[in-house]
C-alpha atoms as a PDB file:
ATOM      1  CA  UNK A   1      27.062   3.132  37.416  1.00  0.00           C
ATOM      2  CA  UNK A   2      26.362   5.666  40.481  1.00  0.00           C
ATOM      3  CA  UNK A   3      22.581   6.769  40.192  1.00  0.00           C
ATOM      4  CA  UNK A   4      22.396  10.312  41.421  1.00  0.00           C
ATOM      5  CA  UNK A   5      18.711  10.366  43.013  1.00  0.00           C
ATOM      6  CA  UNK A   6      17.831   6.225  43.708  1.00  0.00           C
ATOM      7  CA  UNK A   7      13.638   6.914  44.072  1.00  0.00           C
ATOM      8  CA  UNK A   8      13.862   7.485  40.664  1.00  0.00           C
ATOM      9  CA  UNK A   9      13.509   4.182  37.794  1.00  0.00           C
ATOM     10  CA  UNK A  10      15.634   3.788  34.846  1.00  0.00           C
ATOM     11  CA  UNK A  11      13.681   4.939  31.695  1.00  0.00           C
ATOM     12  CA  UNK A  12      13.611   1.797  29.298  1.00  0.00           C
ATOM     13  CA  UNK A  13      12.964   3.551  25.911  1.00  0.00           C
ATOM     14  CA  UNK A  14      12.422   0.306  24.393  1.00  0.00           C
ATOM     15  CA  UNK A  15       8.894  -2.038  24.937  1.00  0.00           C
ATOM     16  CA  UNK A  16       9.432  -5.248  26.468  1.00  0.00           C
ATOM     17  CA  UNK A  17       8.211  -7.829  23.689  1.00  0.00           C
ATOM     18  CA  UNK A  18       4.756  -8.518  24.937  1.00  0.00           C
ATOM     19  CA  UNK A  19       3.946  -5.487  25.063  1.00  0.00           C
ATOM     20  CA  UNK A  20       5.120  -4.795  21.038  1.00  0.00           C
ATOM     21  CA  UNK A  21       2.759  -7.963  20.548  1.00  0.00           C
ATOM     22  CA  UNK A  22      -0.176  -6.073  21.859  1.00  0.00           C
ATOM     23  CA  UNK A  23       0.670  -3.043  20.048  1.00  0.00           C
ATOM     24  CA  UNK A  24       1.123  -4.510  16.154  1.00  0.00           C
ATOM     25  CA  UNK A  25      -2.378  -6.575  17.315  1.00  0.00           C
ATOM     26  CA  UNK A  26      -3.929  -3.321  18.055  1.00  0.00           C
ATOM     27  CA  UNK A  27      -5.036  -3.995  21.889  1.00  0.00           C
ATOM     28  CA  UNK A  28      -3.963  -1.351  23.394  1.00  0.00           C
ATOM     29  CA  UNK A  29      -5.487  -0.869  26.351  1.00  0.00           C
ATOM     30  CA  UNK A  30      -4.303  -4.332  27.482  1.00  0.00           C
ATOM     31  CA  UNK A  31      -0.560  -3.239  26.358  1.00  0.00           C
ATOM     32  CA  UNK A  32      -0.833   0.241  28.443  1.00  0.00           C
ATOM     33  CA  UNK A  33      -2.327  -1.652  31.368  1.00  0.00           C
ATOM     34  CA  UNK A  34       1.047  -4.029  31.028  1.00  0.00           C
ATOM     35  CA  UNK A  35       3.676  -1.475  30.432  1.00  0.00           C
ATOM     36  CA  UNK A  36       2.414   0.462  33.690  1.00  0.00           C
ATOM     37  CA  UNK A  37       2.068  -3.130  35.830  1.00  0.00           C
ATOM     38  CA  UNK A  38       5.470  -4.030  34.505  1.00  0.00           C
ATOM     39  CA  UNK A  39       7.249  -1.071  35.029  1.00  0.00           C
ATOM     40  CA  UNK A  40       5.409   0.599  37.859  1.00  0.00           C
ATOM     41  CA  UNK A  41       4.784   3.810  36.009  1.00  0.00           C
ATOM     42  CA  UNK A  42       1.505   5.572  35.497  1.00  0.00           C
ATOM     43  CA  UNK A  43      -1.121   4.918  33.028  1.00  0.00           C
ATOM     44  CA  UNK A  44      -0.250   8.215  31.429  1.00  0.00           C
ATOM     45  CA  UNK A  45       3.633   7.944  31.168  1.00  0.00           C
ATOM     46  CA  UNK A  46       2.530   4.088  29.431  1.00  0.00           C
ATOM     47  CA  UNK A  47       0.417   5.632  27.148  1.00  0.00           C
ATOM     48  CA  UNK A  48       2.353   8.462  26.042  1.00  0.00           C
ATOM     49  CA  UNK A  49       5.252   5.735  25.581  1.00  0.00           C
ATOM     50  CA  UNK A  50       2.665   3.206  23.125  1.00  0.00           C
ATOM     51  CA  UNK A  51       1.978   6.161  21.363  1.00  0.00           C
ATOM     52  CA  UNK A  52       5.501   7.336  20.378  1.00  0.00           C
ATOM     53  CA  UNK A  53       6.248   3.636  20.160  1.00  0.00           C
ATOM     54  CA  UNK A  54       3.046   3.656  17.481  1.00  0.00           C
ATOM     55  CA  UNK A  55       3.763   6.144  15.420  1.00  0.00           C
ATOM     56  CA  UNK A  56       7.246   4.963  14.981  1.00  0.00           C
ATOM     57  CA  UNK A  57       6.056   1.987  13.597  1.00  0.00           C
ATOM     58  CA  UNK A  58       3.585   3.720  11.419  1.00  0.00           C
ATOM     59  CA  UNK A  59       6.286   5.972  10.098  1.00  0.00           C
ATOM     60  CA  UNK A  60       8.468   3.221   8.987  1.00  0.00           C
ATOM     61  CA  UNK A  61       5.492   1.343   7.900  1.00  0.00           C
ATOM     62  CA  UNK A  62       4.831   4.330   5.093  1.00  0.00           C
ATOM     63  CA  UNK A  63       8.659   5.037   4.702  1.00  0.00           C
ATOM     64  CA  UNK A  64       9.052   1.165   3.470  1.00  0.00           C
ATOM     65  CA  UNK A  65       6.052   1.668   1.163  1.00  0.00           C
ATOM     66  CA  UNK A  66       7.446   4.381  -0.197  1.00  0.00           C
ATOM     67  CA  UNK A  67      10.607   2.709  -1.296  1.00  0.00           C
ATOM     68  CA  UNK A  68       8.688  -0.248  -2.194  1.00  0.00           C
ATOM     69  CA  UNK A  69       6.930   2.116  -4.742  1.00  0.00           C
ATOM     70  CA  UNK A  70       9.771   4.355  -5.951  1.00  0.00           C
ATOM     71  CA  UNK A  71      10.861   0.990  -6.646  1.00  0.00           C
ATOM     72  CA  UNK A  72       7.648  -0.496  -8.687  1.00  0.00           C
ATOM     73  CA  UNK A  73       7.534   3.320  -9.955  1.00  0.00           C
ATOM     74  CA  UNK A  74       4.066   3.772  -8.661  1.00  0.00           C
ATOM     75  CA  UNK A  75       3.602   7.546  -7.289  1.00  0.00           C
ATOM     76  CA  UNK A  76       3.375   8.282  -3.914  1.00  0.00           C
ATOM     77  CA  UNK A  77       0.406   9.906  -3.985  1.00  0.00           C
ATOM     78  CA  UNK A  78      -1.643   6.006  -4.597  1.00  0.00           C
ATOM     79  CA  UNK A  79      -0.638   5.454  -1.766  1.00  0.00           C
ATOM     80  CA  UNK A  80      -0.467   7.563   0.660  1.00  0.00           C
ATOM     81  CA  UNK A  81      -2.355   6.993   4.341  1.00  0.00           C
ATOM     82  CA  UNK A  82      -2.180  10.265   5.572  1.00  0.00           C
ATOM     83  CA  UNK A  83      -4.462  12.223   2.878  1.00  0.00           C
ATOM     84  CA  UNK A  84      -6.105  15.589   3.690  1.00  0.00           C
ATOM     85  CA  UNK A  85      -9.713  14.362   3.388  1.00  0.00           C
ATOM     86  CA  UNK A  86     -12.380  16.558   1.028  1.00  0.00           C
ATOM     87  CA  UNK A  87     -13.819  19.527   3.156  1.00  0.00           C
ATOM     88  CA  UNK A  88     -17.136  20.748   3.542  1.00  0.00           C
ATOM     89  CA  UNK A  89     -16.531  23.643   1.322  1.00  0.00           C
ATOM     90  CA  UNK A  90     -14.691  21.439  -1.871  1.00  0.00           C
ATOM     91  CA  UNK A  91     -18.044  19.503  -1.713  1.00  0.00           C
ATOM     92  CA  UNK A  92     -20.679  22.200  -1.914  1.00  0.00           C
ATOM     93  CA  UNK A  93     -18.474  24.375  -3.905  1.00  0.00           C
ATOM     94  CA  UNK A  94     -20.406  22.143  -6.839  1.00  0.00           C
ATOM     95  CA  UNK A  95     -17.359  21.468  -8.960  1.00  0.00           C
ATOM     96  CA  UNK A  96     -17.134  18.448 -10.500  1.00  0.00           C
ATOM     97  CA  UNK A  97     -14.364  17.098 -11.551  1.00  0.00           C
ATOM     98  CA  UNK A  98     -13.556  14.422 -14.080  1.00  0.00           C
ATOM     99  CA  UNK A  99     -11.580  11.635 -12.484  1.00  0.00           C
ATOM    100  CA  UNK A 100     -14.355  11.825  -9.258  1.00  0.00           C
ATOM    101  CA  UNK A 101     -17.240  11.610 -11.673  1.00  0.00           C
ATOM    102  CA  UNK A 102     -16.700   8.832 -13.869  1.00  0.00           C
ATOM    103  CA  UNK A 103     -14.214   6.540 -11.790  1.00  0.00           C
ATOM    104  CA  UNK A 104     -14.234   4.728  -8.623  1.00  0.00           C
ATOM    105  CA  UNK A 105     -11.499   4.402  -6.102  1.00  0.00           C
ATOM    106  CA  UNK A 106     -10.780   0.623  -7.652  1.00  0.00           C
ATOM    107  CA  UNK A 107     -10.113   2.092 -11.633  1.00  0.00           C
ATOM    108  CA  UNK A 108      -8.626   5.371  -9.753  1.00  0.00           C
ATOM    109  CA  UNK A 109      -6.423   2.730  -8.327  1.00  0.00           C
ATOM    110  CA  UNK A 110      -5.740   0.326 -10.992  1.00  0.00           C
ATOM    111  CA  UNK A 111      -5.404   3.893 -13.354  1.00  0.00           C
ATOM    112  CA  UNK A 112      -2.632   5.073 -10.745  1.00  0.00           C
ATOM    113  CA  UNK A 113      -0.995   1.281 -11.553  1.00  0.00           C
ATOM    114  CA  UNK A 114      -0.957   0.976 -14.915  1.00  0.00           C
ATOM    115  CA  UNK A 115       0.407   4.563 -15.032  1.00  0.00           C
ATOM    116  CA  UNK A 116       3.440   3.214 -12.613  1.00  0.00           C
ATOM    117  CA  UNK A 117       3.642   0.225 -14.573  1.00  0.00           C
ATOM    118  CA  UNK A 118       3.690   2.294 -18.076  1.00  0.00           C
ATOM    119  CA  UNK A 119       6.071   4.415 -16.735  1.00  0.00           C
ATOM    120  CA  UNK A 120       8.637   1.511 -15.247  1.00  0.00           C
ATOM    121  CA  UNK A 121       8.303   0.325 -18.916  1.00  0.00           C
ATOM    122  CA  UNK A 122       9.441   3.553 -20.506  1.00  0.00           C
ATOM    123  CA  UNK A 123      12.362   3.762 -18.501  1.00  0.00           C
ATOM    124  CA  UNK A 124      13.642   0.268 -18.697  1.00  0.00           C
ATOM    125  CA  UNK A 125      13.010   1.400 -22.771  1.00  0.00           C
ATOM    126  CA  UNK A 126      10.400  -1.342 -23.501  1.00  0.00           C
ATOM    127  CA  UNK A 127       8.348  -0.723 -26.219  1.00  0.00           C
ATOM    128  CA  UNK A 128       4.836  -2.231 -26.887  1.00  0.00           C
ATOM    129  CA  UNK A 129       4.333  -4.337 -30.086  1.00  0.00           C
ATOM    130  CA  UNK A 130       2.134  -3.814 -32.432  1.00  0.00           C
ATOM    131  CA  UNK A 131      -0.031  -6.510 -32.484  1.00  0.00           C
ATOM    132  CA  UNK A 132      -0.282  -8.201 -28.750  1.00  0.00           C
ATOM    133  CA  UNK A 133       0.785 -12.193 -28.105  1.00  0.00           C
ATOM    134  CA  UNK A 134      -2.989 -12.970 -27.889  1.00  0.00           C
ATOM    135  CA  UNK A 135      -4.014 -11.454 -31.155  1.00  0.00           C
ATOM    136  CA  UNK A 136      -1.232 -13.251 -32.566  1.00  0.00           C
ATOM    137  CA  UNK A 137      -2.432 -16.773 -31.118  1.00  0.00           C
ATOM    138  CA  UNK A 138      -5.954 -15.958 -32.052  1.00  0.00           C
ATOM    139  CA  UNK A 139      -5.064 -15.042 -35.717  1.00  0.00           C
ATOM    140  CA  UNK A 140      -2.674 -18.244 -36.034  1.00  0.00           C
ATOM    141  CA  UNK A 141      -6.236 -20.468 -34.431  1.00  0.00           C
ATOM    142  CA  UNK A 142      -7.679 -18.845 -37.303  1.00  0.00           C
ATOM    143  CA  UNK A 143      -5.796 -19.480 -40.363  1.00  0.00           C
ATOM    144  CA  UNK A 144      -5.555 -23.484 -38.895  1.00  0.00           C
ATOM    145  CA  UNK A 145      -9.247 -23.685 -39.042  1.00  0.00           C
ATOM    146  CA  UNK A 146      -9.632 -21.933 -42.415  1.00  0.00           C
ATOM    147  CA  UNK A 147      -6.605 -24.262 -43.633  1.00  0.00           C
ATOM    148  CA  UNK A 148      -8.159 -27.321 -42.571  1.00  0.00           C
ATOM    149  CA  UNK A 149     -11.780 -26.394 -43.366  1.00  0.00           C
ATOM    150  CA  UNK A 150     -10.282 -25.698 -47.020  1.00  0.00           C
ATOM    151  CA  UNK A 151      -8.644 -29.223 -47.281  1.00  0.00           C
ATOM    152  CA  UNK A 152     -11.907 -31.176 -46.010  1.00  0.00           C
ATOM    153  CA  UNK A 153     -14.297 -29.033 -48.554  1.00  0.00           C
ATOM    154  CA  UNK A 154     -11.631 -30.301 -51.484  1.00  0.00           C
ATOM    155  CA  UNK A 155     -11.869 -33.727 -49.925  1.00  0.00           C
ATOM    156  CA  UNK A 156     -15.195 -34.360 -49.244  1.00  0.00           C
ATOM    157  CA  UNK A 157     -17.158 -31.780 -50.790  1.00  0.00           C
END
């Protein structure tokens, strides 16, 4: 193929393996320090490539877990990365608000589970019985011990 101005390198858009390695490790000083060595561009022009390169991966990172969840049926807001943290003013405003008073972030998250879970149920049309398995077991331990404490009180007592 006839290369119009020859001074000028071929831009690779893709990362030569190593330097992918370093990335998903996080050491990314050592990748942007490889990319430039290896392919004789400036520091900038590496970095600006890592970082396109990084958020790409991030992006399909949170794109599988949000199939993964639509999946499970767990919303998208439990897990979500990319949350607008609480400002200044939504903490003095002196509001308080149920779920951030009498929860932590594990129940918050096991509440945002069991909701996903509940809700999977109800679609697949599952309905909870009455009386759980355990309570079942547990009664049936019961009556045994009451049956056979009744037959040794008639025999020996």
């Amino acid at each position: 193929m006839f290369n119009p101005d020859p001074s000028s390198k071929p831009v690779n858009p893709k990362l030569p393996k190593d330097v992918i390695m370093m990335v998903e490790k996080n050491n990314l000083v050592m990748a942007i320090k490889t990319l430039a060595q290896d392919e004789n561009i400036s520091m900038d022009e590496a970095k600006v490539r890592i970082d396109a390169y990084e958020t790409a991966l991030k992006v399909k990172q949170q794109q599988k877990l949000n199939t993964i969840a639509n999946k499970q049926g767990i919303s998208n807001h439990a897990i979500s990365f990319d949350r607008e943290q609480e400002t200044k003013e939504e903490l003095e405003s002196g509001k308080l608000i149920k779920t951030r008073v009498k929860t932590t972030k594990q129940t918050q998250g096991f509440k945002d589970l069991q909701q996903g879970v509940d809700s999977q149920l109800n679609n697949l049309g599952y309905k909870k019985p009455l009386m759980p398995y355990w309570t079942k077991r547990l009664l049936l331990i019961v009556v045994i011990m009451a049956g056979l404490f009744w037959i040794l009180w008639r025999v020996f007592g």
